[in-house]
N, C-alpha and C. Protein backbone atom coordinates (compact mmCIF):
# COMPACT_ATOMS: atom_id res chain seq x y z
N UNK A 1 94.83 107.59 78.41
CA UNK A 1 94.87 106.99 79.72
C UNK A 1 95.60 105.66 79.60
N UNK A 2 96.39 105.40 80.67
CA UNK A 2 97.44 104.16 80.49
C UNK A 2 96.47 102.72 81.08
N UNK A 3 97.28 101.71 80.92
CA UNK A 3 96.93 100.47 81.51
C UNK A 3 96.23 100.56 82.56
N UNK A 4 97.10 100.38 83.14
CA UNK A 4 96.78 101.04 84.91
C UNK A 4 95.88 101.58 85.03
N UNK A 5 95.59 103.02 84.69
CA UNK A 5 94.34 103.50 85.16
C UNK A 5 93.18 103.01 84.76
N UNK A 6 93.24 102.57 83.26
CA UNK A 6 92.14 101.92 82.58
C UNK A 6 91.70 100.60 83.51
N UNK A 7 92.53 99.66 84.00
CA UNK A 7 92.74 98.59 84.66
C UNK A 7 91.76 99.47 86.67
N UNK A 8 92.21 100.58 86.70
CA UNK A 8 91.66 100.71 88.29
C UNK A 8 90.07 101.63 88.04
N UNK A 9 89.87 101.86 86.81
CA UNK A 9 88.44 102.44 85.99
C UNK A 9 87.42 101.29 85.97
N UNK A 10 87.85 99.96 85.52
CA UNK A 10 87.55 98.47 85.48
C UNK A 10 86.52 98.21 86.78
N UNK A 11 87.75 98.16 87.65
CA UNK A 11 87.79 97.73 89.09
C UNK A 11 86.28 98.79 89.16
N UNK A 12 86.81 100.27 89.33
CA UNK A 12 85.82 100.69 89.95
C UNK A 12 84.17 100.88 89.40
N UNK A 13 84.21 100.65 87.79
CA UNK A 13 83.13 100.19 87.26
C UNK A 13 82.33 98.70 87.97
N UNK A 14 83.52 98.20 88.50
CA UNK A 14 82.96 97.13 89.11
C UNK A 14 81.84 96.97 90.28
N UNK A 15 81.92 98.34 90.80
CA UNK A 15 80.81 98.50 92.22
C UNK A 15 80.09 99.43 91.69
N UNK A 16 78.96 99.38 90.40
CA UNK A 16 78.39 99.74 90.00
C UNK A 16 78.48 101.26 89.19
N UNK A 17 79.00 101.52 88.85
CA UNK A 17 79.03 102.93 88.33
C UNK A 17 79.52 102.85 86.56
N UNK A 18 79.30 101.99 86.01
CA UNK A 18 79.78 101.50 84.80
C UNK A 18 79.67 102.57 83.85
N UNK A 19 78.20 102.88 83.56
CA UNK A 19 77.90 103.59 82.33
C UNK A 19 77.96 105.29 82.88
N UNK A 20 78.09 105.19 84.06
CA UNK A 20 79.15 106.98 84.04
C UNK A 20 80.29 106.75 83.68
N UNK A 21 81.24 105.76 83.96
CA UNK A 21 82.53 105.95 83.46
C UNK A 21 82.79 105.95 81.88
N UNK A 22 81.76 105.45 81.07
CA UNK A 22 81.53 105.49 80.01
C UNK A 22 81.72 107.10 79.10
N UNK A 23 80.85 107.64 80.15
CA UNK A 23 80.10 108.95 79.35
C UNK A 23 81.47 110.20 80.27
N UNK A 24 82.05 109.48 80.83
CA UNK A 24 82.98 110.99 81.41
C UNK A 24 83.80 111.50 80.69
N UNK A 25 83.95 112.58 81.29
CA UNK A 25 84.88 113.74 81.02
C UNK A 25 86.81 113.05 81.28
N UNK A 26 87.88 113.09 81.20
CA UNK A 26 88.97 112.53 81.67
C UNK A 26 89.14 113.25 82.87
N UNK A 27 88.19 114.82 83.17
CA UNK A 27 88.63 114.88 84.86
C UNK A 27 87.55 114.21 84.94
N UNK A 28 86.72 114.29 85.21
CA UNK A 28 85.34 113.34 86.06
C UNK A 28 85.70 112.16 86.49
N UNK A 29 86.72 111.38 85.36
CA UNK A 29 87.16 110.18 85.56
C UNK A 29 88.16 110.22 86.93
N UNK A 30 88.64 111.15 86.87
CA UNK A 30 89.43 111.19 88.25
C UNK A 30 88.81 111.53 89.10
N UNK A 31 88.16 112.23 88.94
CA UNK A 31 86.87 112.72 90.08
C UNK A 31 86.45 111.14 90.66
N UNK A 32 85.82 110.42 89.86
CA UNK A 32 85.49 109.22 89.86
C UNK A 32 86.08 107.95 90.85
N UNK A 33 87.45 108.21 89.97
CA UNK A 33 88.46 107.44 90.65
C UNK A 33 88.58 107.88 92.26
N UNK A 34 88.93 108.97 92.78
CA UNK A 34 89.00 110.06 94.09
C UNK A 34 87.85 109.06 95.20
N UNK A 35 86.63 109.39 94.26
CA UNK A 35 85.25 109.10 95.27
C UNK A 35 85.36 107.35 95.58
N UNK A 36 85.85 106.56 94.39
CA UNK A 36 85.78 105.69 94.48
C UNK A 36 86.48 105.29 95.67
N UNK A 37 88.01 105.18 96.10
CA UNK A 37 88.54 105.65 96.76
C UNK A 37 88.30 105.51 97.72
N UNK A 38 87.75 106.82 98.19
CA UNK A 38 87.56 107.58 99.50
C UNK A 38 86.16 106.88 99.85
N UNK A 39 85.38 106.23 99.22
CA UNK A 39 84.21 104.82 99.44
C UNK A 39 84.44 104.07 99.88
N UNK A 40 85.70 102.74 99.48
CA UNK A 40 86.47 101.96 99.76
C UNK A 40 86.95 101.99 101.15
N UNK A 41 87.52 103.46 101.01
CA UNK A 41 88.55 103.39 102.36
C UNK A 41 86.93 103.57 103.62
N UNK A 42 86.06 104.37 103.51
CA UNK A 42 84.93 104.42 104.72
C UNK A 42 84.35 103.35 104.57
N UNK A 43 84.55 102.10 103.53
CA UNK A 43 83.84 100.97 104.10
C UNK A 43 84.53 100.32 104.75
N UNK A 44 86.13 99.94 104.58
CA UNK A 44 87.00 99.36 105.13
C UNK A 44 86.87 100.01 106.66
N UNK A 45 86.81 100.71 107.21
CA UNK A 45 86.67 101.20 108.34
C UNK A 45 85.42 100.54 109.34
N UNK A 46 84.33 100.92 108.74
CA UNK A 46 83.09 100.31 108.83
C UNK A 46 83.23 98.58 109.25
N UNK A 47 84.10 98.12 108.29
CA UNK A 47 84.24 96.35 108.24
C UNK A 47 85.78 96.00 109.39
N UNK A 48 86.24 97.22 109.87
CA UNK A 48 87.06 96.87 110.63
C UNK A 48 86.75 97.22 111.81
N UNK A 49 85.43 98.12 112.24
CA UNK A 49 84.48 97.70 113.49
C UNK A 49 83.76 97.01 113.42
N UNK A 50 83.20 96.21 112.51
CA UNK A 50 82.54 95.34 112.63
C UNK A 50 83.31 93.95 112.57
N UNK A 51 84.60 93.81 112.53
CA UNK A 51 85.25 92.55 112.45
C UNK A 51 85.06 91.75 111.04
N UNK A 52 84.84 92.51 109.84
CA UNK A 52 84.85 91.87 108.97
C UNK A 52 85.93 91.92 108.50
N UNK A 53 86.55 91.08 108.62
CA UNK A 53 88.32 90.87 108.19
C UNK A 53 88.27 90.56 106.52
N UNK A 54 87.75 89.83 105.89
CA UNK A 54 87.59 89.28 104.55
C UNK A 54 87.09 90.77 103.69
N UNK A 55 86.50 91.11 104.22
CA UNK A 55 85.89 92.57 103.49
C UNK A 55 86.68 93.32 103.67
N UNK A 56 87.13 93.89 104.73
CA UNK A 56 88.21 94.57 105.15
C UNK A 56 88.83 94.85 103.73
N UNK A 57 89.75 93.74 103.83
CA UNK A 57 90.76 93.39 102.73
C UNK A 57 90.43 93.93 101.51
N UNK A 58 89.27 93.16 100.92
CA UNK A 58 89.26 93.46 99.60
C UNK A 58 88.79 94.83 99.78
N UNK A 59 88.29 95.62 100.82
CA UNK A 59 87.93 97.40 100.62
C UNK A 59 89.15 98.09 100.31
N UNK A 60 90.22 97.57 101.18
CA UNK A 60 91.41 98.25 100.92
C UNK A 60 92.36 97.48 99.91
N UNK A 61 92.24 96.82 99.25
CA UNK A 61 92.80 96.39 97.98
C UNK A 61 92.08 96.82 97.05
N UNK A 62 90.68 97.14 96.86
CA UNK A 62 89.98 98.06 95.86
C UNK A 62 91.00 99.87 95.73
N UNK A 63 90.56 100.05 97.12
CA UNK A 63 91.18 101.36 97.65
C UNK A 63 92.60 101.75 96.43
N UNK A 64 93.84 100.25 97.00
CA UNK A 64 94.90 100.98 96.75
C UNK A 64 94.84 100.22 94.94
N UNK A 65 93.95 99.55 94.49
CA UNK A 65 94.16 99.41 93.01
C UNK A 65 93.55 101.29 92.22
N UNK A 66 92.36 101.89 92.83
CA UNK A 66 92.38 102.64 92.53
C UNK A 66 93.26 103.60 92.97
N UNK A 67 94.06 103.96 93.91
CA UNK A 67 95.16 105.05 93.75
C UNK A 67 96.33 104.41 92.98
N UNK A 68 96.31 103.10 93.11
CA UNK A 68 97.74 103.09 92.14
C UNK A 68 97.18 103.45 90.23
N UNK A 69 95.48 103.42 90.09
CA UNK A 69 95.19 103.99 88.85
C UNK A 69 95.82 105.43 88.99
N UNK A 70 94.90 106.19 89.82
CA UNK A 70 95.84 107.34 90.15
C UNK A 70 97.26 107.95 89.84
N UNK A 71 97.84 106.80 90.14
CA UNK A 71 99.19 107.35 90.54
C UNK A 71 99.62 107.16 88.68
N UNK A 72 99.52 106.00 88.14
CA UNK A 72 99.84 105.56 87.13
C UNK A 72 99.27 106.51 85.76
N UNK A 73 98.05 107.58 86.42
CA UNK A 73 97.79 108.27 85.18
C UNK A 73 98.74 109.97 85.25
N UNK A 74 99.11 109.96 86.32
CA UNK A 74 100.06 110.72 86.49
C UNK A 74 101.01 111.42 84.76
N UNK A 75 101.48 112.22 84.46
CA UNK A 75 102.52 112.95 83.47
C UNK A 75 103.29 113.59 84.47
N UNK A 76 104.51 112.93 84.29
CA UNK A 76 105.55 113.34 84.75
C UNK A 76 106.03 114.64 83.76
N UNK A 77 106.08 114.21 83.17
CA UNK A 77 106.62 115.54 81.71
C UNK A 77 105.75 116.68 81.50
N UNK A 78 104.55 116.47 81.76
CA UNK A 78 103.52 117.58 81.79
C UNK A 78 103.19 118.27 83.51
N UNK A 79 103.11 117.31 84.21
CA UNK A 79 103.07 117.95 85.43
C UNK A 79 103.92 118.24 86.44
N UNK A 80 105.23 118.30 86.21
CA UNK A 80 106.50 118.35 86.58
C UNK A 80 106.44 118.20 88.15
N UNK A 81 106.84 119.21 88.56
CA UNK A 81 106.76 119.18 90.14
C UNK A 81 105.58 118.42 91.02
N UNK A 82 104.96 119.15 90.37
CA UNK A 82 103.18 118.70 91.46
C UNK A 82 103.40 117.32 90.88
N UNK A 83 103.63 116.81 90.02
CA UNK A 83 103.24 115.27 89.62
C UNK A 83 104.10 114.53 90.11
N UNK A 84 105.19 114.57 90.23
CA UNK A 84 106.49 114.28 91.27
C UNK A 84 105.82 114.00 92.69
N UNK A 85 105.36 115.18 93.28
CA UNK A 85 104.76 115.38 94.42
C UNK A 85 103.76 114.41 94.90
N UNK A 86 103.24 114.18 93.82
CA UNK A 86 102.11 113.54 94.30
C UNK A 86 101.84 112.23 93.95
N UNK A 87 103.02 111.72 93.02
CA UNK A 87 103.48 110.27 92.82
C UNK A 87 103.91 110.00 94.23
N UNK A 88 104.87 110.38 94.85
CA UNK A 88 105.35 110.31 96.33
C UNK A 88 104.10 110.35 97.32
N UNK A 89 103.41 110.81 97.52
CA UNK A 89 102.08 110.83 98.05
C UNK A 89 101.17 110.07 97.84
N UNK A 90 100.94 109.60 96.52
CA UNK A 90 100.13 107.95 96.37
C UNK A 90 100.87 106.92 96.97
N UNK A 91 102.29 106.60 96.74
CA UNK A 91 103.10 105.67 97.44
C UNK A 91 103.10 105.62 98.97
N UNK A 92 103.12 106.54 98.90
CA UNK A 92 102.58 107.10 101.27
C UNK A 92 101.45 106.82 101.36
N UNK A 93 100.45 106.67 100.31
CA UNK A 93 98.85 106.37 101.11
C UNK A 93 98.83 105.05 100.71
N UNK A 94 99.61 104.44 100.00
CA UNK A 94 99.28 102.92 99.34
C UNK A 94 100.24 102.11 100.97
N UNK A 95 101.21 102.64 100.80
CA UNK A 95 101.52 101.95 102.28
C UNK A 95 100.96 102.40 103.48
N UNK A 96 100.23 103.19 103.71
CA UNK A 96 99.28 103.45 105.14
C UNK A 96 98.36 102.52 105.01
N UNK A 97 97.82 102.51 103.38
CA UNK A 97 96.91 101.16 103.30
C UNK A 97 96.80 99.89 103.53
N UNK A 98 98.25 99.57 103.39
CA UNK A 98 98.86 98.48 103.62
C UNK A 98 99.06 98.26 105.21
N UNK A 99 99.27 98.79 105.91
CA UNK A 99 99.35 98.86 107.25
C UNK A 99 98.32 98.86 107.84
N UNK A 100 97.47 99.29 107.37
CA UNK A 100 95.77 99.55 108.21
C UNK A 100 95.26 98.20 107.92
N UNK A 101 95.42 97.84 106.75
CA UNK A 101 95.26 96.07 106.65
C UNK A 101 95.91 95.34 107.07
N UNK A 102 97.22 95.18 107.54
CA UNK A 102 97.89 94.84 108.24
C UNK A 102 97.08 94.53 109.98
N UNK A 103 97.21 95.83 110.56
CA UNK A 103 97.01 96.06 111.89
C UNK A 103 96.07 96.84 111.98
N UNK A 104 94.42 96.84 111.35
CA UNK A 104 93.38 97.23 111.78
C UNK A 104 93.63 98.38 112.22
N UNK A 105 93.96 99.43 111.59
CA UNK A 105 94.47 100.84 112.05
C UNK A 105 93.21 101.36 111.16
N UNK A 106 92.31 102.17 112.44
CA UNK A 106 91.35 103.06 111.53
C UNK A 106 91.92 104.38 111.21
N UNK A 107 93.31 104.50 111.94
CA UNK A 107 93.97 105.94 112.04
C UNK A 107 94.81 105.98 111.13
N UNK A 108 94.87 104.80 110.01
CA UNK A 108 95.90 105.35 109.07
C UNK A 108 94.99 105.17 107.49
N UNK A 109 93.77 104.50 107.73
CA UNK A 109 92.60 105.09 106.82
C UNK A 109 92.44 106.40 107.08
N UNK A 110 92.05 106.89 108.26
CA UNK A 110 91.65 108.44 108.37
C UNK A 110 92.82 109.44 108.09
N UNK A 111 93.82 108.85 108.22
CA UNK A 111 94.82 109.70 107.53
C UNK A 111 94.92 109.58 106.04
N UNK A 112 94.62 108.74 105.37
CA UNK A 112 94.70 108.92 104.04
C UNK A 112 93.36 108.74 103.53
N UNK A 113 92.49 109.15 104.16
CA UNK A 113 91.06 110.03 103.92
C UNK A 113 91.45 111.30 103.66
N UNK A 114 91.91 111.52 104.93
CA UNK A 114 92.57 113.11 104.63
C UNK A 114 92.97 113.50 103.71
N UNK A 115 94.31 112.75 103.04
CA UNK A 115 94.97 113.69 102.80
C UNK A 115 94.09 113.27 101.03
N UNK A 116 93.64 111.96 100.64
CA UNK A 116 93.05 112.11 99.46
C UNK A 116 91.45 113.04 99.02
N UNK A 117 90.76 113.35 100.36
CA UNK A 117 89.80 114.00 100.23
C UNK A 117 90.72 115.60 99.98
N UNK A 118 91.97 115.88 100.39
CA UNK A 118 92.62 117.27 100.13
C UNK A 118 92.54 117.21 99.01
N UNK A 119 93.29 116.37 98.34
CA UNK A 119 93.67 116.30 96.73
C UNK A 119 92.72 116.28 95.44
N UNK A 120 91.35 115.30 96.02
CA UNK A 120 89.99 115.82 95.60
C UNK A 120 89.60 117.34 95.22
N UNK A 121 89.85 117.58 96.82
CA UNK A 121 89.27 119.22 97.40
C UNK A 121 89.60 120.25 95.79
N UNK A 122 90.66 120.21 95.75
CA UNK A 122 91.46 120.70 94.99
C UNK A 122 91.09 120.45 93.07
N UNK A 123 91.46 119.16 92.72
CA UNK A 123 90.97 118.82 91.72
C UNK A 123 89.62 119.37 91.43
N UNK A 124 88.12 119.39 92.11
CA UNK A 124 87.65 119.40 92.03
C UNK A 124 87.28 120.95 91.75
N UNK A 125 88.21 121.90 92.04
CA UNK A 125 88.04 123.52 91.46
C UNK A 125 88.45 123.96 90.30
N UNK A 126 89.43 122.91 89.96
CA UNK A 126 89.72 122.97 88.56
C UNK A 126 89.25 123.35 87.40
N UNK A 127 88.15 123.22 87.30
CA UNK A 127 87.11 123.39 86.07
C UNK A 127 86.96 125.09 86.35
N UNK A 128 86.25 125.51 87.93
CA UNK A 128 85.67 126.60 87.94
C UNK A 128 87.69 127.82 87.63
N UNK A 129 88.46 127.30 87.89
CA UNK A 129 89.85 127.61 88.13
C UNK A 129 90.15 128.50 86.51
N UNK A 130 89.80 127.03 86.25
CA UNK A 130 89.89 127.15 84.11
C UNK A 130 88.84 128.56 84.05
N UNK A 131 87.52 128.18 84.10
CA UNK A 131 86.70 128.87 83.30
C UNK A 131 87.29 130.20 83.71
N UNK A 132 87.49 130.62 85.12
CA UNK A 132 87.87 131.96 85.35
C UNK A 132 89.27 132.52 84.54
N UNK A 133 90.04 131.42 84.63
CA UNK A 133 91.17 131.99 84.07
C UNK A 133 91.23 132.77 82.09
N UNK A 134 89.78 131.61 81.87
CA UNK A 134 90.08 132.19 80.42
C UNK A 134 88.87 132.64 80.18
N UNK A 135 88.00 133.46 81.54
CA UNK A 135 87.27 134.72 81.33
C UNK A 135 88.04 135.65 81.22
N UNK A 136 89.04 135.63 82.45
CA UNK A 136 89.98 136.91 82.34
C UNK A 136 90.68 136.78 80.75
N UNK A 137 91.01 136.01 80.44
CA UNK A 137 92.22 136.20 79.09
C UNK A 137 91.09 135.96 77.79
N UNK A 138 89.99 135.73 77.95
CA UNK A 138 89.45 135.69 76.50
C UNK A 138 88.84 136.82 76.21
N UNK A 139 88.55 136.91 74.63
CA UNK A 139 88.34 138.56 74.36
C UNK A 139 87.16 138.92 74.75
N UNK A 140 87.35 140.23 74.79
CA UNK A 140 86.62 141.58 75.44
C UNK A 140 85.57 142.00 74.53
């Protein structure tokens, strides 16, 4: 795991979750990272009906330090396309982020709720994805 992510693992050890990040798995850790995330961004929402401007901020500067962990644990060389894909797609939710802090937009949090709870969605079958795949191919 690079700087970066180690650096947005930090952060998110920081709002209590320390000694799971300890004991994880390297997906869990993204799992981790995902929830963390997608926490951030529903409090920032929360603090931008309630007029908490100061909180606001730092929810969505938590937010985009953990997707830029995200983005930064990325393999380009190992995940070719999809990792391409979805480097471009952290950069689109890091600036929606930026904008919603900007101009109190709960609609461009809920858009990149979306689309990171998709990417979760997904990650998160992975494991059951694996085990099936090498039920089918392991011996008989």
């Amino acid at each position: 795991m690079n700087s970066t992510s180690r650096n947005a693992l930090r952060q998110y050890s920081a709002v209590g979750v320390g000694s799971a990040v300890e004991d994880a798995s390297p997906h869990r850790l993204i799992q981790m990272l995902m929830e963390g995330a997608l926490a951030r961004i529903a409090a920032a929402a929360g603090q931008i009906e309630r007029g908490e401007t100061a909180e606001k901020g730092r929810s969505i500067g938590l937010a985009i330090s953990i997707i830029g962990g995200l983005q930064g644990s990325l393999d380009a060389k190992a995940g070719g396309e999809i990792a391409a894909n979805l480097d471009r797609l952290y950069d689109y939710m890091t600036h929606r982020l930026l904008e919603a802090n900007l101009h109190n937009d709960r609609q461009a949090l809920e858009e990149v709720q979306r689309l990171l709870s998709g990417i979760k969605a997904a990650w998160d079958e992975v494991p059951d994805r694996l085990a099936a795949s090498e039920g089918a191919t392991g011996p008989r």
